[in-house]
Protein backbone atom coordinates (compact mmCIF):
# COMPACT_ATOMS: atom_id res chain seq x y z
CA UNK A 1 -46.18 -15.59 34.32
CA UNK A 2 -42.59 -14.97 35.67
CA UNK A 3 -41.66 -18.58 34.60
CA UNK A 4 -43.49 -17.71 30.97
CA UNK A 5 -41.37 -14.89 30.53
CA UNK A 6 -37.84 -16.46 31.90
CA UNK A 7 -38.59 -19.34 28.93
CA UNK A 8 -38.98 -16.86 26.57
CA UNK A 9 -35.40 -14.84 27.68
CA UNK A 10 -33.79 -18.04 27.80
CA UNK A 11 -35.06 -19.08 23.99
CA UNK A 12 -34.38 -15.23 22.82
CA UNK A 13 -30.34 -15.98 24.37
CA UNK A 14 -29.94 -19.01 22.55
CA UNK A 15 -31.18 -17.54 19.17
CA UNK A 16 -28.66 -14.91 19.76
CA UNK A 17 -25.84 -16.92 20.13
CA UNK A 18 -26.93 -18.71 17.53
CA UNK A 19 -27.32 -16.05 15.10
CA UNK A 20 -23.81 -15.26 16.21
CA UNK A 21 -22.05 -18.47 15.82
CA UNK A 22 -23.56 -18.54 12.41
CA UNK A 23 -21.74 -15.09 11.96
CA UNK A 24 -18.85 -16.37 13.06
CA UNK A 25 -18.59 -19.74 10.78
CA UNK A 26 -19.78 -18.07 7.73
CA UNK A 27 -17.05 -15.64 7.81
CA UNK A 28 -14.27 -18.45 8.64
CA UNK A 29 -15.80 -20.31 5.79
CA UNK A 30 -15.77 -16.81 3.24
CA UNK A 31 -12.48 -15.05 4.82
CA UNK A 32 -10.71 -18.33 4.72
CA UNK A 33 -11.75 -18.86 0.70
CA UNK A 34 -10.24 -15.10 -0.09
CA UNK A 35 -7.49 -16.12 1.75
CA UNK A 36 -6.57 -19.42 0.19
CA UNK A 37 -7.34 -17.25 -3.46
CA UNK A 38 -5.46 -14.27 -2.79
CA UNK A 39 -2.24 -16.40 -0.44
CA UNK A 40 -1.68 -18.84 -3.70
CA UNK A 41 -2.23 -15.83 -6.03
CA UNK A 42 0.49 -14.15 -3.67
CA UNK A 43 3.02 -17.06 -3.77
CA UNK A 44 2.95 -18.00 -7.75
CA UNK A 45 3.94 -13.57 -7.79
CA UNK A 46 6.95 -13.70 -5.17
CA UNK A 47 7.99 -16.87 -6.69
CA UNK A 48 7.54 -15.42 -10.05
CA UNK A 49 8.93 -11.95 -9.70
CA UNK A 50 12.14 -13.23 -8.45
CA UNK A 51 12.65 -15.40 -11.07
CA UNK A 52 12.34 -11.90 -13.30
CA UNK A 53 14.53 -9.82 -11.24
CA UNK A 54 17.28 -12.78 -10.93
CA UNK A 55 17.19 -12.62 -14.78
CA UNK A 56 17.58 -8.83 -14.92
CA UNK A 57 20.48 -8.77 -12.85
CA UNK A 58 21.71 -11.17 -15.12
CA UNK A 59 21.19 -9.58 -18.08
CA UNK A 60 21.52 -6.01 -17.96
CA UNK A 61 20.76 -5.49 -21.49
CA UNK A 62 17.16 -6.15 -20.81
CA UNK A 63 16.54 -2.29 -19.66
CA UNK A 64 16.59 -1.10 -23.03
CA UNK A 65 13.63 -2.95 -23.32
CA UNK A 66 11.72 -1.07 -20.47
CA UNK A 67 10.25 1.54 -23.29
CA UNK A 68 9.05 -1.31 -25.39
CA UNK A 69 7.49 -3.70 -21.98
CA UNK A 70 5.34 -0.55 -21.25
CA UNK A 71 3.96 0.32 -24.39
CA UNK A 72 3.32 -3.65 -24.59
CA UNK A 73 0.97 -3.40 -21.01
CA UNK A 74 -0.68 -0.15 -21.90
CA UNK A 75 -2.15 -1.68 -24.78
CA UNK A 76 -3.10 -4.85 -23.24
CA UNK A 77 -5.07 -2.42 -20.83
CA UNK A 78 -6.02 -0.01 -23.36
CA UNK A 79 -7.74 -2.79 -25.17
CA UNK A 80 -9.07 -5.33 -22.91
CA UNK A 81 -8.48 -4.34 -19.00
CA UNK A 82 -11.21 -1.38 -19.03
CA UNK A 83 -11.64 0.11 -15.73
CA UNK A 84 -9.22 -2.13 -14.45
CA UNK A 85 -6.64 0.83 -15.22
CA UNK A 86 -8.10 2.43 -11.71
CA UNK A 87 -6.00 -0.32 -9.70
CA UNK A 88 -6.18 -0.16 -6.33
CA UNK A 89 -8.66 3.18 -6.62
CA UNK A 90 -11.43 1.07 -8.06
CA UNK A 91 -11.03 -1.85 -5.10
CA UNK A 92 -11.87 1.14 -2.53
CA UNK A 93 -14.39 3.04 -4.54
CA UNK A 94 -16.32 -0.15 -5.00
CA UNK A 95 -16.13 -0.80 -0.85
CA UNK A 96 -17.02 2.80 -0.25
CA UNK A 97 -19.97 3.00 -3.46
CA UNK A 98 -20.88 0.28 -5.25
CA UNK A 99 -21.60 1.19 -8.48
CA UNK A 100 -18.92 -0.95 -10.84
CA UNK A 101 -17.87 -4.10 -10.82
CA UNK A 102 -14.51 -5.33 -10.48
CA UNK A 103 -13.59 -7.68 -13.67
CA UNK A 104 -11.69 -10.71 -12.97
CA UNK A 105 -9.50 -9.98 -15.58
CA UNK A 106 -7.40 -7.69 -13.29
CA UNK A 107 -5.92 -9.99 -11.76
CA UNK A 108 -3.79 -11.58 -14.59
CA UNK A 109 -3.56 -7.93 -15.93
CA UNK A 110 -2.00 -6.34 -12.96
CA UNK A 111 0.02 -9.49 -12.66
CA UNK A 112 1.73 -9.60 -15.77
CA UNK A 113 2.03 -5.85 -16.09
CA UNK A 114 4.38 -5.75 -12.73
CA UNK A 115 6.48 -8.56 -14.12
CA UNK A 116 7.18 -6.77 -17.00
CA UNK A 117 8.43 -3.62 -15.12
CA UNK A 118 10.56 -5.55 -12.76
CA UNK A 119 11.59 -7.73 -15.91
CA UNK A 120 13.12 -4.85 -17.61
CA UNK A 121 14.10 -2.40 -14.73
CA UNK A 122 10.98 -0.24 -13.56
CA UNK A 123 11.19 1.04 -10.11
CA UNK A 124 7.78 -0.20 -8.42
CA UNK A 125 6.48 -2.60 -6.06
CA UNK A 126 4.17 -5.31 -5.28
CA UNK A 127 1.40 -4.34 -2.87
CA UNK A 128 -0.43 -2.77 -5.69
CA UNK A 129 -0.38 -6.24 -7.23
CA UNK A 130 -1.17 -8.31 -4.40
CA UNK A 131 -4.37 -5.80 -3.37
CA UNK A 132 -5.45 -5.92 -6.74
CA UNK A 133 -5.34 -9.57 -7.51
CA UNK A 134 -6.60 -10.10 -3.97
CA UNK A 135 -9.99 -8.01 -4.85
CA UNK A 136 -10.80 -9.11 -8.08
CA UNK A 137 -10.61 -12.53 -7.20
CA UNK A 138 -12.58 -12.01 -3.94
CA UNK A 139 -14.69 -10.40 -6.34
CA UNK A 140 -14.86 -13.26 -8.72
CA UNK A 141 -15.33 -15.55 -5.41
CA UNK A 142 -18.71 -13.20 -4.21
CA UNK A 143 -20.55 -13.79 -7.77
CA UNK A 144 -20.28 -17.35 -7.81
CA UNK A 145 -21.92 -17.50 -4.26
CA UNK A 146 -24.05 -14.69 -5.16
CA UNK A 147 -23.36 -12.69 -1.86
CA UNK A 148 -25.55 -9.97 -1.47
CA UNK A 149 -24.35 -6.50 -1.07
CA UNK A 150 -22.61 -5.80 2.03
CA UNK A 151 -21.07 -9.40 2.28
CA UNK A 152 -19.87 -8.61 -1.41
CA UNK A 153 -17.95 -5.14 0.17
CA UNK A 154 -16.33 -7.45 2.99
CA UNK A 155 -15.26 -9.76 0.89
CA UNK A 156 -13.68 -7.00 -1.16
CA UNK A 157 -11.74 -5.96 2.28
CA UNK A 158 -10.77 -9.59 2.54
CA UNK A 159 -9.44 -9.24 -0.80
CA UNK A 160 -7.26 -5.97 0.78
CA UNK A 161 -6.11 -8.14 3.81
CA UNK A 162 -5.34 -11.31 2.59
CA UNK A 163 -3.30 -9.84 -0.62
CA UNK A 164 -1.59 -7.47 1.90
CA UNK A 165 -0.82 -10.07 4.51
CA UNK A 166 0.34 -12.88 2.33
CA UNK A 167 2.77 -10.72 -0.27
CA UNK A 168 4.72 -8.67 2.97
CA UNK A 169 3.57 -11.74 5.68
CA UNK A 170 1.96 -9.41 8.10
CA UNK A 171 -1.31 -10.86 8.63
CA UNK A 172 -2.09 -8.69 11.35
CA UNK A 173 -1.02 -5.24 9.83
CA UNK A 174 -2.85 -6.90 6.68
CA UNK A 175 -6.08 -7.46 8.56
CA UNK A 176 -6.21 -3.31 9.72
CA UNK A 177 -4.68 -2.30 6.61
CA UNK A 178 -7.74 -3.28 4.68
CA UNK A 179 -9.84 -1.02 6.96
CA UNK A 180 -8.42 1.66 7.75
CA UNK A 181 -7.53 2.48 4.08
CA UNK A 182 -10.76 3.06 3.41
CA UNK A 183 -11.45 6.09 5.13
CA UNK A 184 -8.99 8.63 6.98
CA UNK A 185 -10.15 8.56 10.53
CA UNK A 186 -12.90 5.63 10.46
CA UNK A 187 -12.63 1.66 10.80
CA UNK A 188 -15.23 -0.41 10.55
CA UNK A 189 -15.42 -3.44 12.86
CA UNK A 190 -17.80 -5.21 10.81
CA UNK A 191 -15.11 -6.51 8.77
CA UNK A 192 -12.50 -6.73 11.70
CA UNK A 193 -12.79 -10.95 11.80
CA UNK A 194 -13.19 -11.62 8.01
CA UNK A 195 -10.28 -9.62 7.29
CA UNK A 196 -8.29 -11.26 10.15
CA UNK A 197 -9.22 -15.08 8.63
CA UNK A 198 -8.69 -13.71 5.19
CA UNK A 199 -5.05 -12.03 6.05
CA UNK A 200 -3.97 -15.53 8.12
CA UNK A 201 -5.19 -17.84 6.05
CA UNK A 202 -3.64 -16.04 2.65
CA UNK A 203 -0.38 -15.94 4.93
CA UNK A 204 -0.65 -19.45 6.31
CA UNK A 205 -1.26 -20.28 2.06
CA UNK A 206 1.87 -18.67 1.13
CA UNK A 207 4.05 -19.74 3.78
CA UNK A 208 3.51 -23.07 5.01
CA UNK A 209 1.27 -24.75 1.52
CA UNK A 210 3.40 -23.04 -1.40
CA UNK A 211 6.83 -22.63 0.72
CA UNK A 212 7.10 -18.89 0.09
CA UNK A 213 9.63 -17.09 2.48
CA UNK A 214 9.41 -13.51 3.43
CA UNK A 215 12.66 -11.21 4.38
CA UNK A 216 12.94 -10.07 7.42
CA UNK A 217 15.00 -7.37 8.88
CA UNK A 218 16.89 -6.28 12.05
CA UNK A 219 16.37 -2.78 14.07
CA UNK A 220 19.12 -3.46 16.09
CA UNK A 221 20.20 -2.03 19.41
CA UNK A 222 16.83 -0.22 20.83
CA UNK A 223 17.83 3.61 22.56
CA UNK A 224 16.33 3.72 26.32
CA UNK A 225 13.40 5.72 26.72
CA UNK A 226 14.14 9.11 27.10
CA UNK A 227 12.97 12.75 26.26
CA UNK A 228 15.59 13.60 24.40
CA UNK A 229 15.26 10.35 22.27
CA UNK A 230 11.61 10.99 22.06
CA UNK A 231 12.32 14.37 20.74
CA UNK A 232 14.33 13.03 17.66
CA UNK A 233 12.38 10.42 16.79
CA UNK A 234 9.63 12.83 16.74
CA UNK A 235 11.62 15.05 14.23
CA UNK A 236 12.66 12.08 12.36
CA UNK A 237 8.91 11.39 11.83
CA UNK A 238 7.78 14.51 10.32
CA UNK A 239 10.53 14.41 7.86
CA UNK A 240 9.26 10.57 7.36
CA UNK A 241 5.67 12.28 7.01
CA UNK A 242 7.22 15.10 4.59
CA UNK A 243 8.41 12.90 2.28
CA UNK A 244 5.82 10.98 1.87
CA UNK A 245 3.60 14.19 0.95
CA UNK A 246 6.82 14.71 -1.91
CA UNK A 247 6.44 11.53 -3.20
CA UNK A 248 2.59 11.25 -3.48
CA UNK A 249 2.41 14.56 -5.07
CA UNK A 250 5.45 14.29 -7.44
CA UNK A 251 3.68 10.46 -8.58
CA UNK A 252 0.56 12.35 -8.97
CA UNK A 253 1.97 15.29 -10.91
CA UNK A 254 4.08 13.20 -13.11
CA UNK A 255 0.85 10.71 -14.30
CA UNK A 256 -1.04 14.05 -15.05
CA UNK A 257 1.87 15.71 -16.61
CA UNK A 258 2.68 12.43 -18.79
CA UNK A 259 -0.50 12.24 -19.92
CA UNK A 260 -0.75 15.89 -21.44
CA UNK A 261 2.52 15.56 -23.05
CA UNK A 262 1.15 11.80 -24.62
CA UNK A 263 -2.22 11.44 -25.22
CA UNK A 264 -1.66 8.01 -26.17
CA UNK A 265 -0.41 5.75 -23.40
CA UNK A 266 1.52 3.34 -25.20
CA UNK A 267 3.60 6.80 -26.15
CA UNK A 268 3.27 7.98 -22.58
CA UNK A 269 4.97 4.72 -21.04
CA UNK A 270 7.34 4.68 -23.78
CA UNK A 271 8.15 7.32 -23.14
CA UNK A 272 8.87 7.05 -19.26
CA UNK A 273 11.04 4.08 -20.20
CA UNK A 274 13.29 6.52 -21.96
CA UNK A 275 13.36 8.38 -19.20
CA UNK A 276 14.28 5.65 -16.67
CA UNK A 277 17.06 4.39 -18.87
CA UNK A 278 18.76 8.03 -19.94
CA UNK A 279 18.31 8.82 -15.63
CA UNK A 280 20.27 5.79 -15.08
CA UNK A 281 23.19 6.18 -17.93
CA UNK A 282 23.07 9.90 -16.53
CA UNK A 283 23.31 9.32 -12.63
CA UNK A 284 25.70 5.84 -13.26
CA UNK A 285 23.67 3.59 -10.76
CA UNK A 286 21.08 0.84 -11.35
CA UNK A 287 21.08 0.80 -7.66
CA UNK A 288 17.18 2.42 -8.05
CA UNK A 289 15.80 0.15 -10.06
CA UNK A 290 12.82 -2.74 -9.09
CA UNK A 291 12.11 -3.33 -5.79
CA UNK A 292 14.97 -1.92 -3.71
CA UNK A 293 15.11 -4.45 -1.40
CA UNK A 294 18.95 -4.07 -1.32
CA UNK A 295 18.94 -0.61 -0.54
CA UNK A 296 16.72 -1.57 2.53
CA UNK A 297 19.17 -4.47 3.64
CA UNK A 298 22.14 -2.24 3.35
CA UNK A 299 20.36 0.44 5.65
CA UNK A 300 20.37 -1.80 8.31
CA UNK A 301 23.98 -3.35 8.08
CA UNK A 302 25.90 -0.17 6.43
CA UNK A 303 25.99 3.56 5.63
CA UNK A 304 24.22 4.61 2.42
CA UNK A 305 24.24 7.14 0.86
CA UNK A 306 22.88 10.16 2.28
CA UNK A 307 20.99 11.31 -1.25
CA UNK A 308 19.72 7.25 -1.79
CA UNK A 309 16.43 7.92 -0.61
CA UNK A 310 15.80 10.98 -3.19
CA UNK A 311 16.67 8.75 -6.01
CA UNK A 312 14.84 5.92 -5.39
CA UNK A 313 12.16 8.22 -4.88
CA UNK A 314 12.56 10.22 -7.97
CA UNK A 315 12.86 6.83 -9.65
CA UNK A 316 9.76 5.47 -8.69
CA UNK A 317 7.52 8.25 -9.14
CA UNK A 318 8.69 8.36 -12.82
CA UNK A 319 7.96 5.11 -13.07
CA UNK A 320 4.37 5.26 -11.92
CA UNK A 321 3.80 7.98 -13.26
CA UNK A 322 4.32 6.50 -16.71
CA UNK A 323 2.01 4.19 -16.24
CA UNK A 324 3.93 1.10 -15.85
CA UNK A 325 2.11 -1.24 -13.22
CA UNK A 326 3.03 -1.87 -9.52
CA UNK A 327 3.12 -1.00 -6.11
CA UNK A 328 4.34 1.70 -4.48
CA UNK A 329 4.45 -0.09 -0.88
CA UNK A 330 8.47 -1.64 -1.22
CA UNK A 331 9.90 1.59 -2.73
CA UNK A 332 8.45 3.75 0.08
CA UNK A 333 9.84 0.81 2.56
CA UNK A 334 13.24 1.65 0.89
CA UNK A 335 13.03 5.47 0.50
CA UNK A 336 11.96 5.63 4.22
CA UNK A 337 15.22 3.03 5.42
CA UNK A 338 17.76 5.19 3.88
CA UNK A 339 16.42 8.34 4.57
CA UNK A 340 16.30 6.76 8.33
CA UNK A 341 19.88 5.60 7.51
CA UNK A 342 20.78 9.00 6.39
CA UNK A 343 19.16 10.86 9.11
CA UNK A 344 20.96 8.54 11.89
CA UNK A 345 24.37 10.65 12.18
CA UNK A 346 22.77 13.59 12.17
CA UNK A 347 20.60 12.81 14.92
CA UNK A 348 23.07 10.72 16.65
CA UNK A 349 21.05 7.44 16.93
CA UNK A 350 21.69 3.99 15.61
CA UNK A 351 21.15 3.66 12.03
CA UNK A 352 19.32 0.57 11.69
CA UNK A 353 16.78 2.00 14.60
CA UNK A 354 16.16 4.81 12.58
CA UNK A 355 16.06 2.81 9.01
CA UNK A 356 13.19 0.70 10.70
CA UNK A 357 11.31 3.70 12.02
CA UNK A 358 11.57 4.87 8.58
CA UNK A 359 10.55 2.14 6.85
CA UNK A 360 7.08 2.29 8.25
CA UNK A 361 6.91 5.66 9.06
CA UNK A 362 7.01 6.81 5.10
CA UNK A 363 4.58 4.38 4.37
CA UNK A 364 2.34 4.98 7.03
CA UNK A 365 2.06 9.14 6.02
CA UNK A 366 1.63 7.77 2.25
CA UNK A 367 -1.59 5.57 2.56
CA UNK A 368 -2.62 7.81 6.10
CA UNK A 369 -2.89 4.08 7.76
CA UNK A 370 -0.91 4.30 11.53
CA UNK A 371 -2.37 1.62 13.20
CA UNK A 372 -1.52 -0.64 10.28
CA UNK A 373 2.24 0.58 10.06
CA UNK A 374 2.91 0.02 13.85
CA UNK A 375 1.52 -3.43 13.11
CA UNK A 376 3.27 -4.49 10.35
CA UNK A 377 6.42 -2.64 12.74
CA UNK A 378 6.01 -5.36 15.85
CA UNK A 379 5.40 -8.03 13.26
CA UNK A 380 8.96 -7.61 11.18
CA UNK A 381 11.07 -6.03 13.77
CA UNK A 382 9.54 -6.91 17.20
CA UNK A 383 8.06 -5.09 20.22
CA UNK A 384 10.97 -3.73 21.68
CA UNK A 385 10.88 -0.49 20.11
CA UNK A 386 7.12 -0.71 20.09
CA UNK A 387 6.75 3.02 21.75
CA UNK A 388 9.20 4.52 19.41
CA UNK A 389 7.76 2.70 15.98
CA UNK A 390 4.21 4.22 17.54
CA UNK A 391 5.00 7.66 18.04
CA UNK A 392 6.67 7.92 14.87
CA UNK A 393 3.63 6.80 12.57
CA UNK A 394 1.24 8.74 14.46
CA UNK A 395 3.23 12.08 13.77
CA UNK A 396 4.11 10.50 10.42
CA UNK A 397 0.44 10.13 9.55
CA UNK A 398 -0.07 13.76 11.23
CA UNK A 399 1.74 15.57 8.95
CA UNK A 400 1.38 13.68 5.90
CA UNK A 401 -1.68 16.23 6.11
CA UNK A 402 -4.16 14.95 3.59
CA UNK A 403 -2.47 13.68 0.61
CA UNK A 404 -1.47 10.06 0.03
CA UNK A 405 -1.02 7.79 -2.66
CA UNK A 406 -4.81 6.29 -3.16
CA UNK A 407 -6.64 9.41 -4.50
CA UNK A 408 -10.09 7.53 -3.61
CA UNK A 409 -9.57 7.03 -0.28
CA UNK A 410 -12.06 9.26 1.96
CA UNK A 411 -11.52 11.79 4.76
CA UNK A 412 -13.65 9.99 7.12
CA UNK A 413 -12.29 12.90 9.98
CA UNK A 414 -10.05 15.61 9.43
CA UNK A 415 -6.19 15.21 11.16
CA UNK A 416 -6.95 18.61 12.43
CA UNK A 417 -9.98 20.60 13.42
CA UNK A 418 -8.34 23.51 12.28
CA UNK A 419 -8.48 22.08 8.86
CA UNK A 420 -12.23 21.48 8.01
CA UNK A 421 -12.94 19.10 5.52
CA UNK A 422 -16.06 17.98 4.51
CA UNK A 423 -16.42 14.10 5.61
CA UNK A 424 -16.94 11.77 2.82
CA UNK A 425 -14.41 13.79 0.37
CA UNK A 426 -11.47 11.30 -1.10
CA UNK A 427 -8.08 12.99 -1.32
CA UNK A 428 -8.35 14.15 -4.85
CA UNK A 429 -11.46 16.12 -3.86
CA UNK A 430 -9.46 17.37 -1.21
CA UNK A 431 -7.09 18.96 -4.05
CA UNK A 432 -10.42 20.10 -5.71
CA UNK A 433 -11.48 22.11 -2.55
CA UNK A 434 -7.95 23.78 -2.13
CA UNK A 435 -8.25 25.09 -5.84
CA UNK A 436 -11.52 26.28 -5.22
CA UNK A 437 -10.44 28.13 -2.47
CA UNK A 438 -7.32 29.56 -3.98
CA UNK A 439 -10.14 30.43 -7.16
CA UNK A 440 -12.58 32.71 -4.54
CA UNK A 441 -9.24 34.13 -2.37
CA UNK A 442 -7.79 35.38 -5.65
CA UNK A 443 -11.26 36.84 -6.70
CA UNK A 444 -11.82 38.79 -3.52
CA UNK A 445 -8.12 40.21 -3.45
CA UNK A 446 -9.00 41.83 -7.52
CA UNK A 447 -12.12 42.89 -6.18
């Protein structure tokens, strides 16, 4: 009987392993497919949008076109992109509920409409882009195998992680990025190995198949470990968090308060172009416009100036806010290096220590994803200010408070107990309960 039952254990173990080794290879086999899709995807933009910024800085005349270029995509998605217009919202709604589809047509949408801002001077990024592409074609990818409904939502997270990884080449802060944007407070393991294949394989794709080359930056000379260093970088990182609640809010303001003034969105990102080009004739600088990858460089190599980070801020939230497509990922990597820059005499610590603690940090209290930050920290700047770079995105992320830049991603917990929030609202509910609030406190004060 004893033998019976040991045969049995012994069959039930293999089965197991089985089951999981099946797991295992039909995720290498799916991940790996989103990655190759959403890596080459990555490569033909990078390749692509610095052919368009090369010819902007070549021909400056091509700004006063920025009105026209907008009103140009806003049709295009007025027409034919239908909920595509969501972005990156309707990539995590879909993971979180299911209840649209994702065309395939976003992908060459999103793709051309971020070409076109960086072609004639729009201050945005290219996470948006990647993410985007990387989901609708993971998307595309699930229907054709007919996946069933929870493989179809991890593919979707492959689709976060392997655009993610391939367009900054991070593939490990791309593989927790595309959890832990989901929800504030919650990451699901489930996905934790398709999103790693999808994230290295659409960085291996990018890299080493289509020759794509990522910049890189250095922190510089790390401070020992002390309190009193501790203590500034700690200060440092809830201005880093601050900001980031300025510029979510003031993107979010500006795309409501765009579209009441222009009911029509051609009009609206016409309009916004105007705006760009009379803020740049006004302030004398094009220094704020695309990408601002050489306002990060020259945080780490020189003094900037102290009010860069405000306008590059200011510029990109106009931008957005328009309606013109693109990320918002680069910009905040740039507002958060000079701000870091600016903050470093003031503090008295090494500028490009503070630019690179800044360059996450911003980011990481504008999409409430620490773990991911630190990551994509160790991965561009190495470990050896690995302590610092943590404690700055977790206060960072602390008081970022609940806001950030995807207003569909949940509160899986609140950042603070003394802040109740109901679990399962996004952030834009979040704004919803506030006004409620403010609605019954007003009410009981007339009574």
């Amino acid at each position: 009987m004893n033998a019976a039952r040991q045969k049995r254990a012994l069959w039930s173990e293999k089965w197991r392993f089985a089951a999981l080794a099946g797991t295992l290879l039909k995720w290498l086999v799916l991940g790996s497919g989103v990655g190759v899709l959403s890596g080459t995807a990555s490569a033909f933009f990078l390749k692509s949008l610095d052919y368009v910024t090369d010819l902007r800085m070549a021909n400056p005349w091509l700004l006063f076109l920025l009105p026209l270029g907008g009103a140009l995509v806003s049709f295009l998605y007025l027409k034919i992109g239908k909920n595509s217009g969501k972005g990156n919202n309707l990539i995590l709604e879909q993971i979180n509920n299911d209840n649209e589809t994702i065309p395939l047509r976003m992908a060459p949408l999103v793709l051309f409409g971020t070409l076109v801002t960086h072609l004639f001077g729009g201050s945005a990024g290219r996470e948006g882009t990647a993410v985007q592409m990387g989901g609708s074609l993971a998307e595309w990818f699930g229907r054709i195998l007919r996946v069933r409904s929870l493989d179809r939502k991890i593919l979707l997270i492959c689709g976060i992680s392997g655009g993610f990884g391939s367009i900054f080449g991070t593939p490990l802060a791309g593989t927790v990025f595309g959890l832990e944007v989901l929800a504030i407070g919650l990451i699901s393991h489930e996905a934790l190995i398709p999103a790693f294949v999808a994230a290295f394989t659409g960085n291996l794709v990018t890299t080493s198949f289509w020759g794509v080359s990522h910049i890189h930056y250095h922190i510089g000379e790390v401070p020992g470990l002390t309190w009193i260093v501790i203590l500034k970088v700690v200060l440092a990182a809830i201005l880093f968090g601050l900001t980031s609640i300025v510029f979510s809010e003031l993107t979010h303001a500006l795309k409501k308060g765009y579209t009441r003034l222009f009911k029509n969105p051609m009009l609206k990102s016409a309009a916004g172009g105007v705006v760009i080009i009379g803020l740049v004739y006004l302030l004398g600088t094009r220094d704020y416009l695309g990408l601002g990858i050489p306002l990060i460089q020259s945080s780490f190599t020189e003094t900037v100036s102290p009010f860069a980070f405000l306008g590059k801020l200011v510029f990109t939230s106009l931008t957005l806010g328009a309606g013109f497509q693109g990320g918002e990922v680069t910009p905040l990597f740039a507002i958060g290096a000079t701000l870091g820059n600016a903050l470093s005499g003031f503090l008295h610590l090494y500028a490009p220590f503070l630019a690179g603690l800044g360059f996450i940090s911003v980011f990481c209290g504008a999409t409430n994803t620490p773990i991911a930050c630190f990551l994509m920290g160790i991965e561009l700047f190495g470990s050896d200010a690995a302590i610092y770079m943590f404690i700055a995105c977790l206060v960072s992320y602390l008081f970022s408070g609940h806001t950030g830049i995807y207003t569909s991603q949940l509160i899986g917990t609140s950042k603070s107990h003394l802040l109740p929030i109901p679990q399962g609202t996004t952030l834009a509910g979040v704004k919803d309960l506030r006004k409620q609030k403010d609605k019954e406190t007003s009410g009981s004060v007339k009574r």
